[in-house]
N, C-alpha and C. Protein backbone atom coordinates (compact mmCIF):
# COMPACT_ATOMS: atom_id res chain seq x y z
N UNK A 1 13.77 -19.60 4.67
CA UNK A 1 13.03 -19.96 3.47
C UNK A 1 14.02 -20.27 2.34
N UNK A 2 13.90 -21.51 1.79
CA UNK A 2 14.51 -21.20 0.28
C UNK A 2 14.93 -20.55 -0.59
N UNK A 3 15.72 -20.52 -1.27
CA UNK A 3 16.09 -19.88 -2.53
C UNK A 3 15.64 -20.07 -3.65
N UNK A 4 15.66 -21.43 -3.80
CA UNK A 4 14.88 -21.65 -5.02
C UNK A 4 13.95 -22.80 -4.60
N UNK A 5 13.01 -22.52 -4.92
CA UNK A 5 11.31 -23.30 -4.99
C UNK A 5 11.00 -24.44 -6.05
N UNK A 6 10.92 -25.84 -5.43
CA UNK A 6 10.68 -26.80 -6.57
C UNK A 6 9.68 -27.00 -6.87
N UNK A 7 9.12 -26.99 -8.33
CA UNK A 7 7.95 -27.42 -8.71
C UNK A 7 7.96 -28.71 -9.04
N UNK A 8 6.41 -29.01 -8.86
CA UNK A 8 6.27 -30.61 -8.91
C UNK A 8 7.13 -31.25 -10.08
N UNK A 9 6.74 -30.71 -11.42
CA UNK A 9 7.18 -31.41 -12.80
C UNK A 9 8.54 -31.39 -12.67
N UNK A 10 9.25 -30.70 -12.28
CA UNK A 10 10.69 -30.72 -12.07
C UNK A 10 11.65 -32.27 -11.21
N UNK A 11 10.32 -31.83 -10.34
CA UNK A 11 11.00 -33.97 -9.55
C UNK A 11 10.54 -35.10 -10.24
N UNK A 12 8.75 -34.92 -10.84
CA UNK A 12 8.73 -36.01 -10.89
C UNK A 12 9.45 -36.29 -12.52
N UNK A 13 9.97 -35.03 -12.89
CA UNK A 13 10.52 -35.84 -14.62
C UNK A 13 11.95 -35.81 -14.29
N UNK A 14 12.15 -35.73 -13.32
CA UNK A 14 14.19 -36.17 -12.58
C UNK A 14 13.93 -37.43 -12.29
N UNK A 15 12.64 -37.47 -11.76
CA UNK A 15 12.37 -39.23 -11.25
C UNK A 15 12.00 -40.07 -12.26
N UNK A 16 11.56 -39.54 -13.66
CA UNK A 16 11.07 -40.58 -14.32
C UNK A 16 12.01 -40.67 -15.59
N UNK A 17 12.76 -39.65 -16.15
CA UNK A 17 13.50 -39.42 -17.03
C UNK A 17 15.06 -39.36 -16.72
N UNK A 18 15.65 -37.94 -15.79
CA UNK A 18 17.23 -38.17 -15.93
C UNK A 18 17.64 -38.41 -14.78
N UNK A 19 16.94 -38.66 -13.47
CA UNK A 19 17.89 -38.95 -12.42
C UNK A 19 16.78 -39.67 -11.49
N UNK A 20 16.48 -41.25 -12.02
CA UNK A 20 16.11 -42.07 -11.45
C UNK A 20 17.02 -42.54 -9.97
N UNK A 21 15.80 -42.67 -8.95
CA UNK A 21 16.88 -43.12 -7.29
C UNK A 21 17.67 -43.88 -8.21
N UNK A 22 17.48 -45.20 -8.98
CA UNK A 22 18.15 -46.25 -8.82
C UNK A 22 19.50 -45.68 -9.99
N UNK A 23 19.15 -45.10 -10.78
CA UNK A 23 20.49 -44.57 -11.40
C UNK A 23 21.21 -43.39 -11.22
N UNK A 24 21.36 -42.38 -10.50
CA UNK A 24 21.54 -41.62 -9.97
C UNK A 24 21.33 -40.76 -8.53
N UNK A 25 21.35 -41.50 -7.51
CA UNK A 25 21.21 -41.42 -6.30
C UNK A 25 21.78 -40.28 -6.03
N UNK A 26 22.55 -40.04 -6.73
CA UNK A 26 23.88 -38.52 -5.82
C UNK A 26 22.30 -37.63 -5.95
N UNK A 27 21.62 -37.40 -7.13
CA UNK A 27 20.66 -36.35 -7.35
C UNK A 27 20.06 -36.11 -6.31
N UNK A 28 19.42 -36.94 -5.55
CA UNK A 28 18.59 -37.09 -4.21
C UNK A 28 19.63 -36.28 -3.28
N UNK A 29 20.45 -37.22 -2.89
CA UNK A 29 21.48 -36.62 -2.05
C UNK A 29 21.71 -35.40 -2.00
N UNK A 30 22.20 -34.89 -3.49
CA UNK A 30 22.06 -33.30 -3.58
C UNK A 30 21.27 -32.64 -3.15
N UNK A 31 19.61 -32.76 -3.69
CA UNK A 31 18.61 -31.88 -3.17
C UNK A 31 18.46 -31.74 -1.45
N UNK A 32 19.07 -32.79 -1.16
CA UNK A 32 18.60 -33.42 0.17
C UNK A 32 19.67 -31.85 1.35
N UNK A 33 20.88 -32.11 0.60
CA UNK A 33 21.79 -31.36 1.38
C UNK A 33 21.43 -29.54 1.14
N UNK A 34 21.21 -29.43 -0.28
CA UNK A 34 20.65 -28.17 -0.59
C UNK A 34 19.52 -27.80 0.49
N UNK A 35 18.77 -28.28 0.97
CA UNK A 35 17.41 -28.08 1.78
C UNK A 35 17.98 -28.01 2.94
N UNK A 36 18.89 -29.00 3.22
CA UNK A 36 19.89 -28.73 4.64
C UNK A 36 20.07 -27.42 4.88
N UNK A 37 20.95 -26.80 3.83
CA UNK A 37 21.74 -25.52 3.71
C UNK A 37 20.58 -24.40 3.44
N UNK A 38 19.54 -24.74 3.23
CA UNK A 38 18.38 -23.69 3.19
C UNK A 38 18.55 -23.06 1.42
N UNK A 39 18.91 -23.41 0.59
CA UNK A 39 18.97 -23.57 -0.73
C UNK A 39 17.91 -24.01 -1.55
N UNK A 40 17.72 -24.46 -1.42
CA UNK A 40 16.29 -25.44 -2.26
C UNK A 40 14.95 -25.85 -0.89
N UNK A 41 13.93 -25.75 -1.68
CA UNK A 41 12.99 -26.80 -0.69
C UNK A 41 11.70 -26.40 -1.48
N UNK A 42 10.39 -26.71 -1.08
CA UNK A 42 9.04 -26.52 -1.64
C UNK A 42 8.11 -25.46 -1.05
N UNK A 43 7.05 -26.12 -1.43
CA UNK A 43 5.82 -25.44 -0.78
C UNK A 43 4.79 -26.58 -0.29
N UNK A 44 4.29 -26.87 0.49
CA UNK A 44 3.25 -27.99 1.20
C UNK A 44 2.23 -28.52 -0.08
N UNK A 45 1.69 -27.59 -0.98
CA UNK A 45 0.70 -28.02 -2.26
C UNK A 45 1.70 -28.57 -2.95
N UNK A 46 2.89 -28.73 -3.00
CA UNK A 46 3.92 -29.42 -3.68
C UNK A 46 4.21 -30.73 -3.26
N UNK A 47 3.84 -30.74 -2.09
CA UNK A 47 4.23 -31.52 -1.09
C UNK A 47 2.61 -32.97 -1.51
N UNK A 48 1.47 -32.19 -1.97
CA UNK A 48 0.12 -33.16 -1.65
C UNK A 48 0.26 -33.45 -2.90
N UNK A 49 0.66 -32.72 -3.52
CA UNK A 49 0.52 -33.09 -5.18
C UNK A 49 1.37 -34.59 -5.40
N UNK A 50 2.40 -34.56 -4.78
CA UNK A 50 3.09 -35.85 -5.20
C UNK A 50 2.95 -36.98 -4.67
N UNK A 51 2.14 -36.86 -3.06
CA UNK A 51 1.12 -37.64 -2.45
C UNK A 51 0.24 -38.61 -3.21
N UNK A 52 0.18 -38.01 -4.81
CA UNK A 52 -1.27 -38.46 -5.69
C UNK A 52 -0.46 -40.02 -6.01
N UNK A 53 0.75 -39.81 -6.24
CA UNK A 53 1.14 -41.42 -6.45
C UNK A 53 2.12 -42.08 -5.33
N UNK A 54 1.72 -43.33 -5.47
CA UNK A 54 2.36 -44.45 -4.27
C UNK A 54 3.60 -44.38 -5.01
N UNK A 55 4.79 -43.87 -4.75
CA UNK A 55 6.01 -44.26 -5.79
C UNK A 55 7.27 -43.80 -5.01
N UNK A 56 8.32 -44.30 -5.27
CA UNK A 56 9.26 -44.09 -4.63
C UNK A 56 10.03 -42.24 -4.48
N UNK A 57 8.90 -41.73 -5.49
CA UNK A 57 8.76 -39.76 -5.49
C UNK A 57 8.14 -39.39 -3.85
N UNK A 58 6.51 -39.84 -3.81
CA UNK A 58 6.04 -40.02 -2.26
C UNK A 58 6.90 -40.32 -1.45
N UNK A 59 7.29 -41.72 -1.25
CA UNK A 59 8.24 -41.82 0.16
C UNK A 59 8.82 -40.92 0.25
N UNK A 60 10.26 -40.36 -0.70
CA UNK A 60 10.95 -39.47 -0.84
C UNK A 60 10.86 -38.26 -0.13
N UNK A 61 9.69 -37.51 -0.76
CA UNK A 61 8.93 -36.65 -0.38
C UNK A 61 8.38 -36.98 1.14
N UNK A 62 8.20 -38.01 2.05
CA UNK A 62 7.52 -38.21 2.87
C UNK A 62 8.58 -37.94 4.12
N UNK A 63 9.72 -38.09 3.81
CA UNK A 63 10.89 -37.87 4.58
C UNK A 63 11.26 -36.81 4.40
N UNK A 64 10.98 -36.01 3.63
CA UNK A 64 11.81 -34.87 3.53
C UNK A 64 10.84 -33.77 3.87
N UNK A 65 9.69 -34.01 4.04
CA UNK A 65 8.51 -33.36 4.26
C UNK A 65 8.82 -33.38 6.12
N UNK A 66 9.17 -34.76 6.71
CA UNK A 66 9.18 -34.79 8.19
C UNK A 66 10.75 -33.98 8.17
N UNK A 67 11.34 -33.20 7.48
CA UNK A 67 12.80 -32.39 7.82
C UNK A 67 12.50 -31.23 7.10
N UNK A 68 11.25 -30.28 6.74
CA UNK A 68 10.82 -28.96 6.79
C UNK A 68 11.03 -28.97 5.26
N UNK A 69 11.30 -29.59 4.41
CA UNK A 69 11.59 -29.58 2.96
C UNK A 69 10.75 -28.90 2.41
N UNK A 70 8.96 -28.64 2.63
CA UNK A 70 7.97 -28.23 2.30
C UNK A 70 6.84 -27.24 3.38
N UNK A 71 7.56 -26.04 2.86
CA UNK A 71 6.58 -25.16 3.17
C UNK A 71 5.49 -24.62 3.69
N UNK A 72 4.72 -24.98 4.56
CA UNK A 72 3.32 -24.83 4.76
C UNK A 72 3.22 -23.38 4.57
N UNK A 73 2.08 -22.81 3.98
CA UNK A 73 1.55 -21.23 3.29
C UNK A 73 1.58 -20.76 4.79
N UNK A 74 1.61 -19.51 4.99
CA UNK A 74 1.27 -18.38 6.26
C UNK A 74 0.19 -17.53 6.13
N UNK A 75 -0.28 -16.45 6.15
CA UNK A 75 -1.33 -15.99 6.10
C UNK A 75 -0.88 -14.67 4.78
N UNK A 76 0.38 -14.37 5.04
CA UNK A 76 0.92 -13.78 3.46
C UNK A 76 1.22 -14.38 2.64
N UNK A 77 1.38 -15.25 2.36
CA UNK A 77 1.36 -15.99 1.01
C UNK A 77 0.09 -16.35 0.59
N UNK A 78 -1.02 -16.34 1.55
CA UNK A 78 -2.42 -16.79 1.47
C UNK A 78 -2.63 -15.45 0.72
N UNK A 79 -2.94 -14.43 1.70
CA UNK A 79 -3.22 -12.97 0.70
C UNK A 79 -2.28 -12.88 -0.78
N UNK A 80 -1.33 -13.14 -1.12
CA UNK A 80 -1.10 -12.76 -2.44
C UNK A 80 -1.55 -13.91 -3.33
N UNK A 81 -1.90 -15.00 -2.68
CA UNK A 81 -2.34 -16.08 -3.43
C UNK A 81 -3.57 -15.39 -4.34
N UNK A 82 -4.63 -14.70 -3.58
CA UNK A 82 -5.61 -14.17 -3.91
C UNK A 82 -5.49 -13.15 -5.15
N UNK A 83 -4.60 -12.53 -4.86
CA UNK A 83 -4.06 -11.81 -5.81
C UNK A 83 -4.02 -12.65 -7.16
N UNK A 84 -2.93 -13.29 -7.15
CA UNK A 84 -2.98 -14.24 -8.31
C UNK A 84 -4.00 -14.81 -8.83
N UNK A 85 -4.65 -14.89 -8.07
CA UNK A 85 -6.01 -15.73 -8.30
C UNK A 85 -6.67 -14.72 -9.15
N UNK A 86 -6.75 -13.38 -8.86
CA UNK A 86 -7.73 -12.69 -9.70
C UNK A 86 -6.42 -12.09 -11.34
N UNK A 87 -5.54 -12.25 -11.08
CA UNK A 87 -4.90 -12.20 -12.19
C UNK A 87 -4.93 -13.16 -13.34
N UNK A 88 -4.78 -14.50 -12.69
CA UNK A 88 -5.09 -15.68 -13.10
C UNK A 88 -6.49 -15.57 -14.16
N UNK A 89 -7.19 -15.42 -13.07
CA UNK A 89 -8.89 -15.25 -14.04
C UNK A 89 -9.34 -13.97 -14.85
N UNK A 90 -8.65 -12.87 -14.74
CA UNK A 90 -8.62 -11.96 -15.23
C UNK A 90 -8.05 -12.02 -17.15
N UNK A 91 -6.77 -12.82 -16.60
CA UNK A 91 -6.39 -13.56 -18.35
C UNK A 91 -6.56 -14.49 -19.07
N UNK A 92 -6.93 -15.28 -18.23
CA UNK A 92 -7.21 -16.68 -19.03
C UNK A 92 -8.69 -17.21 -18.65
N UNK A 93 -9.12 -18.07 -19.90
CA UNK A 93 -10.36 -18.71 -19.94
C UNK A 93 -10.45 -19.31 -18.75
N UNK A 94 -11.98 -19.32 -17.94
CA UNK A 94 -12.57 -19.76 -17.07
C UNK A 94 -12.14 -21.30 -16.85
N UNK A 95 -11.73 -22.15 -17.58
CA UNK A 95 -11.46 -23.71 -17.64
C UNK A 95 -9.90 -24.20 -17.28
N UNK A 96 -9.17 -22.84 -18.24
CA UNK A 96 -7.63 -22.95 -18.55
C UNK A 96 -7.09 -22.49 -16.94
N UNK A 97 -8.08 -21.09 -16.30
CA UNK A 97 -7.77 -20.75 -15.05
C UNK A 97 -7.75 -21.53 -13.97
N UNK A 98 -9.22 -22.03 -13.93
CA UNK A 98 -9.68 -22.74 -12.56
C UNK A 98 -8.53 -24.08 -12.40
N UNK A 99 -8.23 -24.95 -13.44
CA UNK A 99 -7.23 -25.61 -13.74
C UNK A 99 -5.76 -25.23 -12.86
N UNK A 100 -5.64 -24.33 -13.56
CA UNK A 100 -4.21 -23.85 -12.65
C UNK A 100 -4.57 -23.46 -11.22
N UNK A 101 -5.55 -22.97 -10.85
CA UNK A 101 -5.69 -22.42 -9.68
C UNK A 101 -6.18 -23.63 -8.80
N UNK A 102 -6.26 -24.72 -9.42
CA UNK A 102 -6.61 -25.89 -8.07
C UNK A 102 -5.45 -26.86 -8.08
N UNK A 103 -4.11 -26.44 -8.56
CA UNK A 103 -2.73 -27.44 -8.25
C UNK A 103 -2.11 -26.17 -7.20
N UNK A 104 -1.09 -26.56 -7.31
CA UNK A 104 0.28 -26.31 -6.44
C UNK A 104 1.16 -25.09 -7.14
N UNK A 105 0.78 -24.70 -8.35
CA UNK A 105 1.44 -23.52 -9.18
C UNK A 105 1.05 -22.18 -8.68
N UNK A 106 -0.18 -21.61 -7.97
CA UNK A 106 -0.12 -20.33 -7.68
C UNK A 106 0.47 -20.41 -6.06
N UNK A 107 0.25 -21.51 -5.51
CA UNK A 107 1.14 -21.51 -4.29
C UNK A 107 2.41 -21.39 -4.56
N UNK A 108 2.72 -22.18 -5.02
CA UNK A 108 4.36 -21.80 -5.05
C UNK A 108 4.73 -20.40 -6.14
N UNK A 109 4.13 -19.74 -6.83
CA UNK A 109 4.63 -18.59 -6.77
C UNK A 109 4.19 -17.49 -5.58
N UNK A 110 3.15 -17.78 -5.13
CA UNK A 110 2.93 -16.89 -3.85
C UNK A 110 3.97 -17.08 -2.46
N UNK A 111 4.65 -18.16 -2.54
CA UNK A 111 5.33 -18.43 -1.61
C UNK A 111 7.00 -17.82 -2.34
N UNK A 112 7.43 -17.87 -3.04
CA UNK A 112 8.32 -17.25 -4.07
C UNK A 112 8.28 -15.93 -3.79
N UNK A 113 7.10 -15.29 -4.40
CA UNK A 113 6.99 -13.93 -3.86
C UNK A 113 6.67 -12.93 -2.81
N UNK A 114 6.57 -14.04 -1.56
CA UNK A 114 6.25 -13.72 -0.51
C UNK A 114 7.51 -13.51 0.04
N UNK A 115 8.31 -14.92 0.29
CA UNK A 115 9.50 -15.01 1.10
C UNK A 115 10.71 -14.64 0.31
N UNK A 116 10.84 -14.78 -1.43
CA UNK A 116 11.60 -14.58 -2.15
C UNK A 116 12.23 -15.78 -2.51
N UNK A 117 12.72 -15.42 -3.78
CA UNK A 117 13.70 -16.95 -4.32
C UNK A 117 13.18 -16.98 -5.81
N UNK A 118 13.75 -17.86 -6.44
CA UNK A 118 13.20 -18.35 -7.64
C UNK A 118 12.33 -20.11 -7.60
N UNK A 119 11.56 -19.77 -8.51
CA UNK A 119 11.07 -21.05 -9.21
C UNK A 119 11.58 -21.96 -9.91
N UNK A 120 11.97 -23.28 -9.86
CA UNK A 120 12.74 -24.22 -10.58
C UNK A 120 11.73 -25.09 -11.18
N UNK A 121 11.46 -24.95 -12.52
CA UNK A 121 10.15 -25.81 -13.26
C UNK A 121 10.79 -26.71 -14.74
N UNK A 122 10.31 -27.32 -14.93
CA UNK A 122 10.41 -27.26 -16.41
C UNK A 122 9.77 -27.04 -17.53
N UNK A 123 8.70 -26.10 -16.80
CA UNK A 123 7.39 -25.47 -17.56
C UNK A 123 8.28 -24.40 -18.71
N UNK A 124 8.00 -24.16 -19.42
CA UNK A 124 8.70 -23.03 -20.35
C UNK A 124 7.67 -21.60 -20.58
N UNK A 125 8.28 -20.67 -20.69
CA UNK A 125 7.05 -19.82 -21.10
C UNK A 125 6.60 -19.77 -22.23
N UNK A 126 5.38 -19.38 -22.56
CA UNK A 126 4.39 -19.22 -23.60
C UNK A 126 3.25 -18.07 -23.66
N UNK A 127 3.70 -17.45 -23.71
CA UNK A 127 2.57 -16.00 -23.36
C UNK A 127 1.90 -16.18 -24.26
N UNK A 128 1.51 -16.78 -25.04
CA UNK A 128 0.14 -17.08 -26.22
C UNK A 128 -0.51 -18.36 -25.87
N UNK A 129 -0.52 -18.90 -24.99
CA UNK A 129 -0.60 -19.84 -24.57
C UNK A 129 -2.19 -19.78 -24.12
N UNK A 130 -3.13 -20.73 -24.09
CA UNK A 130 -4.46 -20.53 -23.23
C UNK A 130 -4.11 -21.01 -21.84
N UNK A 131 -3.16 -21.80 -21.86
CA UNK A 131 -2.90 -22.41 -20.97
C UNK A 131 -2.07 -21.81 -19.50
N UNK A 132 -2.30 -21.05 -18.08
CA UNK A 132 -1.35 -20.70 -17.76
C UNK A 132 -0.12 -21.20 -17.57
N UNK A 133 1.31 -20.30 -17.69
CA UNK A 133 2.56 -21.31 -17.49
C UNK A 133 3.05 -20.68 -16.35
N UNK A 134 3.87 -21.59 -15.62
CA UNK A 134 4.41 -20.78 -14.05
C UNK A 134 5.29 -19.76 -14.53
N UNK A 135 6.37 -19.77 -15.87
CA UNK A 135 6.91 -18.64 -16.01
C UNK A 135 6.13 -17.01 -16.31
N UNK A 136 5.43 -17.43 -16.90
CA UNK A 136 4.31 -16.33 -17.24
C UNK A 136 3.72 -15.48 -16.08
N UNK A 137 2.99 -16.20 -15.37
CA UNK A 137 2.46 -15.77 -13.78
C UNK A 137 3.55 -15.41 -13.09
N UNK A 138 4.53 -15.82 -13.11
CA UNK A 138 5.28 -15.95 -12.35
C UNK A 138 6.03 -14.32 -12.39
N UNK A 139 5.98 -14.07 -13.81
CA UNK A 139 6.89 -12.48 -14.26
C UNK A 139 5.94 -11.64 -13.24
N UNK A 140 4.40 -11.71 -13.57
CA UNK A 140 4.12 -10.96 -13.20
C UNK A 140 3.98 -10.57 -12.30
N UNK A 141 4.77 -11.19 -11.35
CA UNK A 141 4.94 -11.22 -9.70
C UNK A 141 5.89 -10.53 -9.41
N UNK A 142 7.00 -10.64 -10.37
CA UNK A 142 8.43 -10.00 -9.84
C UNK A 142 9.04 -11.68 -9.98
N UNK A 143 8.37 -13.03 -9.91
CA UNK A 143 9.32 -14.16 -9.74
C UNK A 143 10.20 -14.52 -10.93
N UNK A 144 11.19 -14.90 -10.45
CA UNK A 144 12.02 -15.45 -11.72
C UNK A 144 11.88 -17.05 -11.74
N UNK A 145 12.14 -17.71 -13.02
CA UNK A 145 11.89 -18.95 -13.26
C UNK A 145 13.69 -19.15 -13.51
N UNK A 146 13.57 -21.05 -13.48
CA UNK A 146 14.91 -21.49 -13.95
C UNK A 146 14.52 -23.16 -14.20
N UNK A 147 15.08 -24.19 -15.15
CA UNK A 147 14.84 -25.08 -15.03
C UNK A 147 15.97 -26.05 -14.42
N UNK A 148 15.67 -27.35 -13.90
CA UNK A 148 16.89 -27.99 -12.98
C UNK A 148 17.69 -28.11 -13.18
N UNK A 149 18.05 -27.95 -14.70
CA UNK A 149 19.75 -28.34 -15.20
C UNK A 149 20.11 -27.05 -14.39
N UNK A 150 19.82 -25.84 -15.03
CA UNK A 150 20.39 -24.53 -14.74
C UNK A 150 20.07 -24.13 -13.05
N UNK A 151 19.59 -25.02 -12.10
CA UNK A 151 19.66 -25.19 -10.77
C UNK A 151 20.72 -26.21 -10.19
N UNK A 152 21.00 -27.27 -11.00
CA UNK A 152 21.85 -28.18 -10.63
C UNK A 152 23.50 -27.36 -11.26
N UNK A 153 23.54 -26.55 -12.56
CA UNK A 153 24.74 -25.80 -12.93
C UNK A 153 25.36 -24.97 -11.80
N UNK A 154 24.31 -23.65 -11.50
CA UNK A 154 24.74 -23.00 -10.69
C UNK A 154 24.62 -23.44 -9.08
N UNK A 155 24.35 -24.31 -9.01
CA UNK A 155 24.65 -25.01 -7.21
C UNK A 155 25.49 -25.89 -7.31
N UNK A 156 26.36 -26.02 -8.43
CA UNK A 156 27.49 -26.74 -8.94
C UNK A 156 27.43 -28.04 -8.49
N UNK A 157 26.17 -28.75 -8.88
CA UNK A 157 26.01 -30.42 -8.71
C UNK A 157 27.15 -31.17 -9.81
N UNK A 158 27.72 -31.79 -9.15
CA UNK A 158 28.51 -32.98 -10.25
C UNK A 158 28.48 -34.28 -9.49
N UNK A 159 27.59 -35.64 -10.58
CA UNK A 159 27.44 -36.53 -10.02
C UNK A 159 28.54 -37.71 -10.97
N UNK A 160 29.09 -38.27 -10.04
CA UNK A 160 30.37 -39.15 -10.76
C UNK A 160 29.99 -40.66 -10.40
């Protein structure tokens, strides 16, 4: 299993903002070898979520999905999912909850806290927030958060 767990917003704003394929290819490459080495990879709801667009993120994802890159849940990550789920609704408004609880964010911290590792997002926390944030949920798991710079620092990416 991974070490660290990618969340969706994390690729697709590498893909749309600082490390477009066409201008920075090493980035790909990197993640690509990290997943090799069992370092990085997803969770399968990570995996459908980016399914939603035809874009060169999908293909991406479509290959790396046929080389184990993404996760499929087990039957323990299913049970703590549940968990979350009633934590989830327990704090936040009925609208703000159900919301989070029908993407790819309580999977991938259930898969985090199942198998272990951190979360790589670029969600920030906000504990006043109506809104849930993966760092937030995420504490209360035991998961730790990090965003990609500070995943690409300490896996010592340098693209020249």
């Amino acid at each position: 299993m991974p070490e660290l767990w990618l969340d969706c917003n994390c690729l697709i704003e590498s893909k749309n903002r600082y490390y477009g394929f066409d201008i920075v290819p090493g980035f790909w490459a990197f993640l690509e070898q990290k997943a090799r080495d069992g370092s990085v990879g997803s969770c399968l709801l990570v995996y459908n979520e980016l399914q939603a667009q035809e874009d060169e993120l999908s293909e991406w994802a479509r290959r790396q999905n046929d080389k184990g890159f993404f996760e499929a849940p087990d039957a323990s990550v299913q049970a703590v999912l549940g968990t979350i789920a009633n934590y989830v609704n327990n704090h936040y408004e009925p609208p703000y909850a159900s919301h989070f609880l029908a993407g790819a964010d309580p999977w991938l911290i259930a898969h985090a806290s199942v198998h272990g590792g951190r979360i790589v997002t670029q969600e920030v926390s906000a504990p006043r927030s109506k809104t849930p944030k993966i760092p937030d949920v995420a504490a209360q798991f035991g998961v730790k958060t990090l965003n990609i710079f500070q995943l690409l620092r300490e896996l010592g990416a340098s693209f020249t």
